[in-house]
Protein backbone atom coordinates (compact mmCIF):
# COMPACT_ATOMS: atom_id res chain seq x y z
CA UNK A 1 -15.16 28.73 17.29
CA UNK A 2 -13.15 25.58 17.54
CA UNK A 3 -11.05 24.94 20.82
CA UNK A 4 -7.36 24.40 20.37
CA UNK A 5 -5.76 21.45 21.17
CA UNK A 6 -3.13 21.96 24.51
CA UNK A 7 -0.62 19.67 24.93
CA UNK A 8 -2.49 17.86 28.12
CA UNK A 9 -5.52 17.44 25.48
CA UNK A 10 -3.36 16.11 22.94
CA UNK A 11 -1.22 13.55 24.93
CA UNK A 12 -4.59 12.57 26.84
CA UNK A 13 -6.17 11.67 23.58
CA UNK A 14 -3.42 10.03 22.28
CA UNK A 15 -3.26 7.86 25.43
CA UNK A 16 -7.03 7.09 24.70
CA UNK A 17 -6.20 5.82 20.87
CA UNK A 18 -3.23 3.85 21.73
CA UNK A 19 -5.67 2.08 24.75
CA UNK A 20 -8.58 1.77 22.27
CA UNK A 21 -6.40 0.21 19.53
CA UNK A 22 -4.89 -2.34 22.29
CA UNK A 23 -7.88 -3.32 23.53
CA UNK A 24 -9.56 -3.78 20.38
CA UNK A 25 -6.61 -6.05 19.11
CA UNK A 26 -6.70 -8.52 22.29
CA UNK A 27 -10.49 -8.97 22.22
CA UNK A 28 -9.86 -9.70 18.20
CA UNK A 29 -7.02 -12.17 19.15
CA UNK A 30 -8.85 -13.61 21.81
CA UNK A 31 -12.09 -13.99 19.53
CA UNK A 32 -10.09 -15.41 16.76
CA UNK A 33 -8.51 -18.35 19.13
CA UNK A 34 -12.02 -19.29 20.77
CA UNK A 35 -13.57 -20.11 16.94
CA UNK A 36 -9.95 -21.86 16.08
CA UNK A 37 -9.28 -19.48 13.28
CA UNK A 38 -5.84 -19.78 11.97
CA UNK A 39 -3.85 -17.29 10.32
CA UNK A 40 -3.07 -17.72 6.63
CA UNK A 41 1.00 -18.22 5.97
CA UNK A 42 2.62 -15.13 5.15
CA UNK A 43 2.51 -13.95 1.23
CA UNK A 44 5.10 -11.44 -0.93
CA UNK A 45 1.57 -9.42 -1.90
CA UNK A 46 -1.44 -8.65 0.03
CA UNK A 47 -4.33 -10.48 -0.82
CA UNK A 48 -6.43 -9.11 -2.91
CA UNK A 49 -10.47 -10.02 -3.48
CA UNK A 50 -11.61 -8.51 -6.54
CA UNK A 51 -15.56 -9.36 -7.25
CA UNK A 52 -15.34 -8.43 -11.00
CA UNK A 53 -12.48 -7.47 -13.87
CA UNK A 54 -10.37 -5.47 -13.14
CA UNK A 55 -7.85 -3.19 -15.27
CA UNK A 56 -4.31 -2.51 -14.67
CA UNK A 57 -3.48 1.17 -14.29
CA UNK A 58 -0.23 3.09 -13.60
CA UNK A 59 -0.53 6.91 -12.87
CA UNK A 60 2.59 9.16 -13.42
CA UNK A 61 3.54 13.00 -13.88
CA UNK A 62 5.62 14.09 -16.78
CA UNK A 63 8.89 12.34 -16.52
CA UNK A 64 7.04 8.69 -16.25
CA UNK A 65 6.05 8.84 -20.04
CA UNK A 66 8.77 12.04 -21.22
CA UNK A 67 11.77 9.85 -20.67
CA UNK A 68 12.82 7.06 -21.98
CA UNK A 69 16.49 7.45 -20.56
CA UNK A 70 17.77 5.56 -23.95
CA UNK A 71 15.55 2.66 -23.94
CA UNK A 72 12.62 1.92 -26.04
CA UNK A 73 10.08 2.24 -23.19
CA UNK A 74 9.37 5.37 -20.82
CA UNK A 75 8.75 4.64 -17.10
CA UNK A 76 4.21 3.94 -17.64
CA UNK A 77 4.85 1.16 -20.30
CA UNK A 78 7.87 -0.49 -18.50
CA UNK A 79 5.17 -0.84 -14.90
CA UNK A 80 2.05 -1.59 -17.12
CA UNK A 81 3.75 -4.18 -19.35
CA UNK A 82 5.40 -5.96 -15.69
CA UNK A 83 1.72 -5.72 -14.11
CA UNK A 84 0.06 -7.46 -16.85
CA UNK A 85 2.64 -10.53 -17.34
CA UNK A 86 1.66 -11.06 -13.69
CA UNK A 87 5.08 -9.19 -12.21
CA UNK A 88 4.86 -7.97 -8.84
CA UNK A 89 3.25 -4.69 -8.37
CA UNK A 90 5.77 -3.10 -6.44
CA UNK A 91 8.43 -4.70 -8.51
CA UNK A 92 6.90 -3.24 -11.78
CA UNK A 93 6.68 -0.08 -10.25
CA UNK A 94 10.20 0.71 -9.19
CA UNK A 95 11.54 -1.33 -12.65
CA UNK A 96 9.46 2.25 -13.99
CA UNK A 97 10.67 4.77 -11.78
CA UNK A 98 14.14 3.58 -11.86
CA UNK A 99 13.69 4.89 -15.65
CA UNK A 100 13.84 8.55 -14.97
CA UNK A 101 15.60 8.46 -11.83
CA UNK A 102 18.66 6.63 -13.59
CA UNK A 103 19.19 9.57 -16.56
């Protein structure tokens, strides 16, 4: 049977993540200034490395394809027609939830 967690466990461990994660991070930024590595300029999207084709897809429940909230598209084909003219993921994906969420 499992132990439970007390409070002194929990805050201990915490206090062990948080000193892992900080220590982890200076030896990276001290690595990464010995070798001269630069950081790239900041972008609007992560960067993305994609080693073969790869196919747009937008995932929904019901109301992303039921409504249409008066316009000729429903919330799916309003993100998937943004993502593949090269739109902004995020962008493409609020322009199709703001279609049921405006009705």
């Amino acid at each position: 049977m499992k132990k439970k967690m007390n409070r002194r466990d929990f805050v201990a461990t915490g206090a062990a993540a948080g000193v892992a994660v900080a220590t982890g991070r200076s030896a990276l930024a001290a690595a990464s200034s010995e070798h001269n590595v630069s950081k790239p300029p900041p972008s609007r999207s992560p960067e993305m490395l994609a080693t073969q084709g790869t196919t747009p897809m937008v995932i929904s429940d019901y109301s992303g394809f039921g409504y249409r909230n008066g316009g000729t598209m429903n919330a799916v084909e309003k993100a998937f027609q943004m993502i593949t003219e090269g739109e902004d993921v995020l962008d493409a994906v609020i322009a199709g939830v703001n279609i049921p969420e405006n009705d």
